[in-house]
C-alpha atoms as a PDB file:
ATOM      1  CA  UNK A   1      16.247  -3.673  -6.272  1.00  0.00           C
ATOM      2  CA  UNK A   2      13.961  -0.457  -6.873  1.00  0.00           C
ATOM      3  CA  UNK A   3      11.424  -0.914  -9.495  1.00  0.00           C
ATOM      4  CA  UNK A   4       9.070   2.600 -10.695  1.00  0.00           C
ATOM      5  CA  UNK A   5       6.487   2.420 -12.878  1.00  0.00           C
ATOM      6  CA  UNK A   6       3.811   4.906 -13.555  1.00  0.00           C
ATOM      7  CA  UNK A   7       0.490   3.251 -13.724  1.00  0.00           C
ATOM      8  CA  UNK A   8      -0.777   4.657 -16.733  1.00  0.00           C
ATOM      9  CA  UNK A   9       2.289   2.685 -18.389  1.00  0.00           C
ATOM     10  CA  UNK A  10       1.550  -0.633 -16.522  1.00  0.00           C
ATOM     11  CA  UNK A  11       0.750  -3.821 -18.327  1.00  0.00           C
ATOM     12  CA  UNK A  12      -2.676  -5.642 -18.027  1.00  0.00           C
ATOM     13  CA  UNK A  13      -2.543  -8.442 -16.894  1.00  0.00           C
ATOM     14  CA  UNK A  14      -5.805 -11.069 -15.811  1.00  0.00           C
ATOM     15  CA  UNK A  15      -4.971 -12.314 -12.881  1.00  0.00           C
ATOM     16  CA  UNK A  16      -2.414 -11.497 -10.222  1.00  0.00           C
ATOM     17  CA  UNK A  17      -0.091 -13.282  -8.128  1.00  0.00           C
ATOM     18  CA  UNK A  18       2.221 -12.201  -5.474  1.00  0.00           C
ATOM     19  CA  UNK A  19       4.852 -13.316  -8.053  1.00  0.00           C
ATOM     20  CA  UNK A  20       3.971 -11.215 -10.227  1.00  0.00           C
ATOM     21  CA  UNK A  21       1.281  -8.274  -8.665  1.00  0.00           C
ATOM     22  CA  UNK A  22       2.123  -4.716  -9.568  1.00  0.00           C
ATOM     23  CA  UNK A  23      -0.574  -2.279  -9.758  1.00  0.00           C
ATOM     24  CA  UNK A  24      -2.734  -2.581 -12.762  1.00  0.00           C
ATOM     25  CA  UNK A  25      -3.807   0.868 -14.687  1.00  0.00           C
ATOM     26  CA  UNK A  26      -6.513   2.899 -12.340  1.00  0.00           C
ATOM     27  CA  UNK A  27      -5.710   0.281  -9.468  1.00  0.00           C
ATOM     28  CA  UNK A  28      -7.843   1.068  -6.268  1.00  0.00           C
ATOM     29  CA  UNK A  29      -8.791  -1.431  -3.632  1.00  0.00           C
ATOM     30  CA  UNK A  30     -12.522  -1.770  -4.235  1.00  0.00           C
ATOM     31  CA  UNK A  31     -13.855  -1.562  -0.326  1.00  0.00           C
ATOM     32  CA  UNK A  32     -12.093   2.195  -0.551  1.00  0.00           C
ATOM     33  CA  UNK A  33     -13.432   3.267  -4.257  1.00  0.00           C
ATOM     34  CA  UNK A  34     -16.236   5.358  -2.363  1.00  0.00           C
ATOM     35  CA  UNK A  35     -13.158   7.327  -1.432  1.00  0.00           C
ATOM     36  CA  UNK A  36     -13.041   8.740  -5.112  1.00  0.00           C
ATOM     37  CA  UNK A  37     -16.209  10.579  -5.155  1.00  0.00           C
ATOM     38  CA  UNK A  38     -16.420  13.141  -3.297  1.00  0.00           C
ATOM     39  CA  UNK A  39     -20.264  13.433  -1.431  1.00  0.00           C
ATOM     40  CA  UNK A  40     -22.904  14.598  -3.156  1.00  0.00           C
ATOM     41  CA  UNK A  41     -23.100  18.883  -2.223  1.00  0.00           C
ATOM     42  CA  UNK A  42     -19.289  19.414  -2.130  1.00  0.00           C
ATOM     43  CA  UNK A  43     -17.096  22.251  -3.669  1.00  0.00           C
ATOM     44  CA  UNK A  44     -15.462  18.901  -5.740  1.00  0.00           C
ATOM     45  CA  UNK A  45     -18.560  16.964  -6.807  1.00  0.00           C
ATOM     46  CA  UNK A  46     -19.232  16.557 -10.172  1.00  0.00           C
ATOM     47  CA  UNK A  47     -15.441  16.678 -10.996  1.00  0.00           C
ATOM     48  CA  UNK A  48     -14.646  13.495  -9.498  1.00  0.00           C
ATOM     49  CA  UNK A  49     -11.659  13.787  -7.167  1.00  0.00           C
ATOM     50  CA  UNK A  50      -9.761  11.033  -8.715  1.00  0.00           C
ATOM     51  CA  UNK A  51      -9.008  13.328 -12.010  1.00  0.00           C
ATOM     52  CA  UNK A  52      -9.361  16.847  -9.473  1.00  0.00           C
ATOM     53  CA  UNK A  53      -5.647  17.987  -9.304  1.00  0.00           C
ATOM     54  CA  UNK A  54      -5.004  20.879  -7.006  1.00  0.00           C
ATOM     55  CA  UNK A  55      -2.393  23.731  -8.180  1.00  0.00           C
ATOM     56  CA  UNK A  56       1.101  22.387  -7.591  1.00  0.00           C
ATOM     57  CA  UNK A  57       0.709  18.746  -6.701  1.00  0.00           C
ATOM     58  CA  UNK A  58       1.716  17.278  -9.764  1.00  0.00           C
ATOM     59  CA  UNK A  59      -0.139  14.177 -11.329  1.00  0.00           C
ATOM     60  CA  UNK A  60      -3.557  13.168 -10.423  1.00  0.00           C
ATOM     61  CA  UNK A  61      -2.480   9.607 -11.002  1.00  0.00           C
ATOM     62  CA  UNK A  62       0.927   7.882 -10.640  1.00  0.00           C
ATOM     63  CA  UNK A  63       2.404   4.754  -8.215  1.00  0.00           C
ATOM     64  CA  UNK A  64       5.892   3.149  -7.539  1.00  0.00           C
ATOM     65  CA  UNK A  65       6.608   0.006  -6.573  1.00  0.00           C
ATOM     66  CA  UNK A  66       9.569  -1.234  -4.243  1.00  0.00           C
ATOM     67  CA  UNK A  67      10.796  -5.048  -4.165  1.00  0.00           C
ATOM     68  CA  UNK A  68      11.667  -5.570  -0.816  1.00  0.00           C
ATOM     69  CA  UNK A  69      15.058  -8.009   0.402  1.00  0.00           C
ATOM     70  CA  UNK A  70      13.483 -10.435   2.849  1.00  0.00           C
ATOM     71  CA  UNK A  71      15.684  -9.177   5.725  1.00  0.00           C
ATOM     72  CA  UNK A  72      14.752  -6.522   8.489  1.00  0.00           C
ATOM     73  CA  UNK A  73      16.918  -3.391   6.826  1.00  0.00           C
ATOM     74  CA  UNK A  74      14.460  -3.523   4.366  1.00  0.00           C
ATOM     75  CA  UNK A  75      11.443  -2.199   6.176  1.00  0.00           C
ATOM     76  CA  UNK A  76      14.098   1.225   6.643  1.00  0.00           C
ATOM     77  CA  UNK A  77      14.242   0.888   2.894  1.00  0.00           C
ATOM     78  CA  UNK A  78      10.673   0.914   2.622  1.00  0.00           C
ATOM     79  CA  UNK A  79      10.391   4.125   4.467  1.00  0.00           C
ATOM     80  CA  UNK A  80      13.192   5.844   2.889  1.00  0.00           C
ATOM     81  CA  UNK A  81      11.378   4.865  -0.698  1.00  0.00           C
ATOM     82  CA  UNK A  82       8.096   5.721   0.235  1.00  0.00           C
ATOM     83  CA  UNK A  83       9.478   9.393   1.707  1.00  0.00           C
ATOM     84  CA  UNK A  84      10.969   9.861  -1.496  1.00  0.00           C
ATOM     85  CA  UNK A  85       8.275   9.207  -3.899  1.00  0.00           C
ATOM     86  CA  UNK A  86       5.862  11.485  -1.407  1.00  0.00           C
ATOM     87  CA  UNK A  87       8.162  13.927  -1.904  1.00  0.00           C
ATOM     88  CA  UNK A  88       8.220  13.873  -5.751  1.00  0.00           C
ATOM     89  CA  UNK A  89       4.555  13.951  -5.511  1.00  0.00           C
ATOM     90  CA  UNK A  90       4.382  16.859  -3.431  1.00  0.00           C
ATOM     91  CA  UNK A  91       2.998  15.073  -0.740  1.00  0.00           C
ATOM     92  CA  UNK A  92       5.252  15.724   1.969  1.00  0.00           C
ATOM     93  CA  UNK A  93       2.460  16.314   4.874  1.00  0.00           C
ATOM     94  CA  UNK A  94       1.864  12.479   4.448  1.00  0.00           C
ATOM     95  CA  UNK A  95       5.358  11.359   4.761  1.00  0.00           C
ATOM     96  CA  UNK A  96       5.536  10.677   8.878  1.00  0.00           C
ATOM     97  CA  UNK A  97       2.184   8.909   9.256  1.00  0.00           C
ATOM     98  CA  UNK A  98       2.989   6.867   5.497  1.00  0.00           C
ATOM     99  CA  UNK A  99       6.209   5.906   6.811  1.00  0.00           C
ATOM    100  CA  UNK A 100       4.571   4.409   9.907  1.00  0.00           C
ATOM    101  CA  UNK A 101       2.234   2.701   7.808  1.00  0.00           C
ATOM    102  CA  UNK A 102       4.737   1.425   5.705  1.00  0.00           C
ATOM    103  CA  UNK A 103       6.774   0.356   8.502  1.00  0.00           C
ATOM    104  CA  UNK A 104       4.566  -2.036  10.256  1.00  0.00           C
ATOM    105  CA  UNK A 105       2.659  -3.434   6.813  1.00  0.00           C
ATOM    106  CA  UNK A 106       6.210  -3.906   5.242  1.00  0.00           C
ATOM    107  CA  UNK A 107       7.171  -5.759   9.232  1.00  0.00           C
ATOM    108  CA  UNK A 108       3.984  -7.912   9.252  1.00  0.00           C
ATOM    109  CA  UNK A 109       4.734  -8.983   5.485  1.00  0.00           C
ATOM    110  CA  UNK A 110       8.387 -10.292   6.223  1.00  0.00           C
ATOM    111  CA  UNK A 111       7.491 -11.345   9.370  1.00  0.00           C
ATOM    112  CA  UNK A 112       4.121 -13.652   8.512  1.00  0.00           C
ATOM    113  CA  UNK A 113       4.144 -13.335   4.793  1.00  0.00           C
ATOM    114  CA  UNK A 114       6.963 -15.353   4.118  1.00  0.00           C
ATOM    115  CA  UNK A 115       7.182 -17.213   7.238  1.00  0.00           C
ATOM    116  CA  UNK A 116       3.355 -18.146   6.400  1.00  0.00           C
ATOM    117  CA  UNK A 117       4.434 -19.050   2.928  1.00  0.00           C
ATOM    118  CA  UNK A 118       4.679 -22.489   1.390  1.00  0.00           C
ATOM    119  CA  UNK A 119       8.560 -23.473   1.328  1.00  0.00           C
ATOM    120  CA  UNK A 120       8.216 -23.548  -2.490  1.00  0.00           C
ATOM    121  CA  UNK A 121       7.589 -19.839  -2.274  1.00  0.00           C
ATOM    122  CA  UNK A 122       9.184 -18.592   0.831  1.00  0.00           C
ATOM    123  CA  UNK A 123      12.052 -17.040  -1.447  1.00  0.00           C
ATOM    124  CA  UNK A 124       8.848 -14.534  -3.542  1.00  0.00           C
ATOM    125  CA  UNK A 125       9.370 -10.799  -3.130  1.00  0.00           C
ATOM    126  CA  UNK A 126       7.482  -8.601  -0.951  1.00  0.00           C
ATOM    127  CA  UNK A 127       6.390  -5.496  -2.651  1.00  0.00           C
ATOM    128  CA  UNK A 128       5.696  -2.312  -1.726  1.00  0.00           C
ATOM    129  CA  UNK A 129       3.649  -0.640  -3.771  1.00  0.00           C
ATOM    130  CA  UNK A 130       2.048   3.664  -3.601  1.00  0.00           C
ATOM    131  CA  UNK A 131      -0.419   4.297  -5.807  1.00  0.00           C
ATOM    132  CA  UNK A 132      -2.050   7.975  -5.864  1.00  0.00           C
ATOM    133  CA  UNK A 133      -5.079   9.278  -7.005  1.00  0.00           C
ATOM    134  CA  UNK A 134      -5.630  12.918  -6.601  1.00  0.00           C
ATOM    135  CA  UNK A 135      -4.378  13.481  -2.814  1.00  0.00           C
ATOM    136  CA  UNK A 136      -4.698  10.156  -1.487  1.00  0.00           C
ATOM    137  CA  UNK A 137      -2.130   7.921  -1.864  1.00  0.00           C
ATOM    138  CA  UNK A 138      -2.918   3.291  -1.366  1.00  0.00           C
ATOM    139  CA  UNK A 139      -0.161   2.058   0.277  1.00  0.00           C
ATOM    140  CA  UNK A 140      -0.153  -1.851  -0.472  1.00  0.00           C
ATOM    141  CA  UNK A 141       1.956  -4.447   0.230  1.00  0.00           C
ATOM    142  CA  UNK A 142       2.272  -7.797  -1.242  1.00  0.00           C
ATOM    143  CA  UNK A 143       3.442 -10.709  -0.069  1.00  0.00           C
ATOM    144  CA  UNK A 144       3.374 -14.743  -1.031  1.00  0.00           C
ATOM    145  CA  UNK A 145       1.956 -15.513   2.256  1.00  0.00           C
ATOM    146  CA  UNK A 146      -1.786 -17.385   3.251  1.00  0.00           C
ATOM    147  CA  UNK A 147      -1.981 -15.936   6.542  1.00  0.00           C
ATOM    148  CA  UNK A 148      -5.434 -13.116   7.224  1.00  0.00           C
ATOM    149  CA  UNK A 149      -4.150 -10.045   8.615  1.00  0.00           C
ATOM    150  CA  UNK A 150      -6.372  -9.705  11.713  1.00  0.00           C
ATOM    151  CA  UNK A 151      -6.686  -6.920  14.532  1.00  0.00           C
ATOM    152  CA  UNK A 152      -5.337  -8.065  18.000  1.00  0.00           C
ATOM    153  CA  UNK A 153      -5.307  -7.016  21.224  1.00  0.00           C
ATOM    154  CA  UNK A 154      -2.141  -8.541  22.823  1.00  0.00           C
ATOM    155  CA  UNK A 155      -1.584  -8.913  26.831  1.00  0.00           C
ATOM    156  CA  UNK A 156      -0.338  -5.775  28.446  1.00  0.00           C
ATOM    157  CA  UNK A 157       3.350  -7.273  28.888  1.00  0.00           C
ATOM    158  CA  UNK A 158       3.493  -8.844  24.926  1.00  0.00           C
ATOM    159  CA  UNK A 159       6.106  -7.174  22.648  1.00  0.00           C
ATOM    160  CA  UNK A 160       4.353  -5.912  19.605  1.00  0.00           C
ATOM    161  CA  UNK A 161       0.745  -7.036  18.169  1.00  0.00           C
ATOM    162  CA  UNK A 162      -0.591  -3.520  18.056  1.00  0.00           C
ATOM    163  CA  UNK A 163       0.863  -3.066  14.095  1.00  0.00           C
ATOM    164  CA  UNK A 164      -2.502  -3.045  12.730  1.00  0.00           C
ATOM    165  CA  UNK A 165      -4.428  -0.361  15.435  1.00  0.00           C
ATOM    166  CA  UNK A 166      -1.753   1.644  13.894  1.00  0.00           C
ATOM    167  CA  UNK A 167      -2.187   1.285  10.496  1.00  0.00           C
ATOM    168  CA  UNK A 168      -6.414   1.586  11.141  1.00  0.00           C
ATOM    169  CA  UNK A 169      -5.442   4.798  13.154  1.00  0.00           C
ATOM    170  CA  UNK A 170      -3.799   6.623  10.498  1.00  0.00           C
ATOM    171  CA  UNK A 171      -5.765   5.443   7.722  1.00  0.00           C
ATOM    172  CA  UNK A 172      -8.926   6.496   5.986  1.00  0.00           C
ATOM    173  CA  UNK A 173      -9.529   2.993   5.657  1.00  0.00           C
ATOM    174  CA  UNK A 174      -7.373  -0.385   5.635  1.00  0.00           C
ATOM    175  CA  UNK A 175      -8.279  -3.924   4.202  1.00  0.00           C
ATOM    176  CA  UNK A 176      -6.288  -7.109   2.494  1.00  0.00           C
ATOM    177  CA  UNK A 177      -7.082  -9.363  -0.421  1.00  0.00           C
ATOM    178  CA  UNK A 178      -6.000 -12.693  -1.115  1.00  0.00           C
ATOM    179  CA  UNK A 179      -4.211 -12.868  -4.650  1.00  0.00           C
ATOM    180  CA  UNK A 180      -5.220 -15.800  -7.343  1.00  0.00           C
ATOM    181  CA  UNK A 181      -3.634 -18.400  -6.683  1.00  0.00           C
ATOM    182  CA  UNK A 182      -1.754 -17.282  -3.765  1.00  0.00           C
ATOM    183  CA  UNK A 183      -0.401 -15.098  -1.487  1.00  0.00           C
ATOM    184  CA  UNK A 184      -2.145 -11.486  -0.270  1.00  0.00           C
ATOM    185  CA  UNK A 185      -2.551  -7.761  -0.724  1.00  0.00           C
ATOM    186  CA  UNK A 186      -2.472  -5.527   2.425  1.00  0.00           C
ATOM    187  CA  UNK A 187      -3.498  -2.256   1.799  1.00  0.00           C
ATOM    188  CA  UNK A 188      -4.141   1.163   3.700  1.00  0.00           C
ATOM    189  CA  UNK A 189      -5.645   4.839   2.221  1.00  0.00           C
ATOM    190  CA  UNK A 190      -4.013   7.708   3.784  1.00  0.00           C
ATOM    191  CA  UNK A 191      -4.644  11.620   2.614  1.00  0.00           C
ATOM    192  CA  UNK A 192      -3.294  14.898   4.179  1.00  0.00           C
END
């Protein structure tokens, strides 16, 4: 099930579940709004670099939102979707390190988030959602989960753990949120 919706169309809503969370109109996590305005002294200040569009990269503003199957083919799915809507936003130079991103948030949510999850909710929806302003694009991923996504540094012979380093590598910044009155947002900023 593929679900788009611009955000300037999105209903308000007052709280948000993981039920129920897509991203509300002008959606940004708050620990990365600094990322909007640019320093004080540059070429784009006093424009603000949320509403700055550059010739030929299409909306300042947009996002789409992916439900994702609980099963492992999805996190391809994920990748594949998020390619595609980089590409309609003419933000193809992001596509390799978003689709890493994507791949180990959208692992980490089926893997903990719904194994984390209270039984009555372990059949929720994980969703993907991309949400761009100006030339950097929130990847965020929701999921009905209480676990707290938490940098690791596994043994030299475990298989996996190092999900997050990657997602803080290719990131302007990364963080989570828990969602009223359950589950979590996991979110990373990437730009060109």
């Amino acid at each position: 099930m593929i679900c788009v919706q611009s955000a300037r169309t999105a209903p308000s809503r007052p709280s948000w579940t993981a039920l129920d969370w897509w991203p509300p109109v002008g959606w940004w996590p708050d620990p990365a709004r600094d990322l909007l305005t640019p320093p004080a002294g540059s070429p784009a200040a006093g424009t603000g670099a949320d509403a700055h569009i550059e010739a030929g990269t299409g909306a300042a503003e947009a996002s789409a939102t992916f439900v994702l199957p609980p099963h492992a083919g999805s996190v391809h799915s994920a990748r594949s979707f998020a390619a595609g809507a980089l590409a309609g936003w003419r933000l193809d130079e992001l596509a390799e390190n978003m689709g890493l991103v994507v791949s180990e948030l959208a692992t980490n949510a089926l893997r903990h988030g719904l194994r984390l999850a209270p039984s009555s909710r372990s059949g929720e929806p994980v969703r993907l959602s991309l949400i761009r302003r100006g030339r950097l694009v929130a990847c965020a991923l929701n999921d009905p989960g209480a676990g707290t996504p938490a940098l690791r540094d596994p043994s030299p012979l475990e298989i996996g753990g190092l999900g997050l380093h990657i997602v803080e590598s290719l990131s302007v910044r990364w963080g989570w949120a828990p969602l009223a009155p359950y589950g979590k947002i996991v979110w990373a900023v990437l730009r060109p």
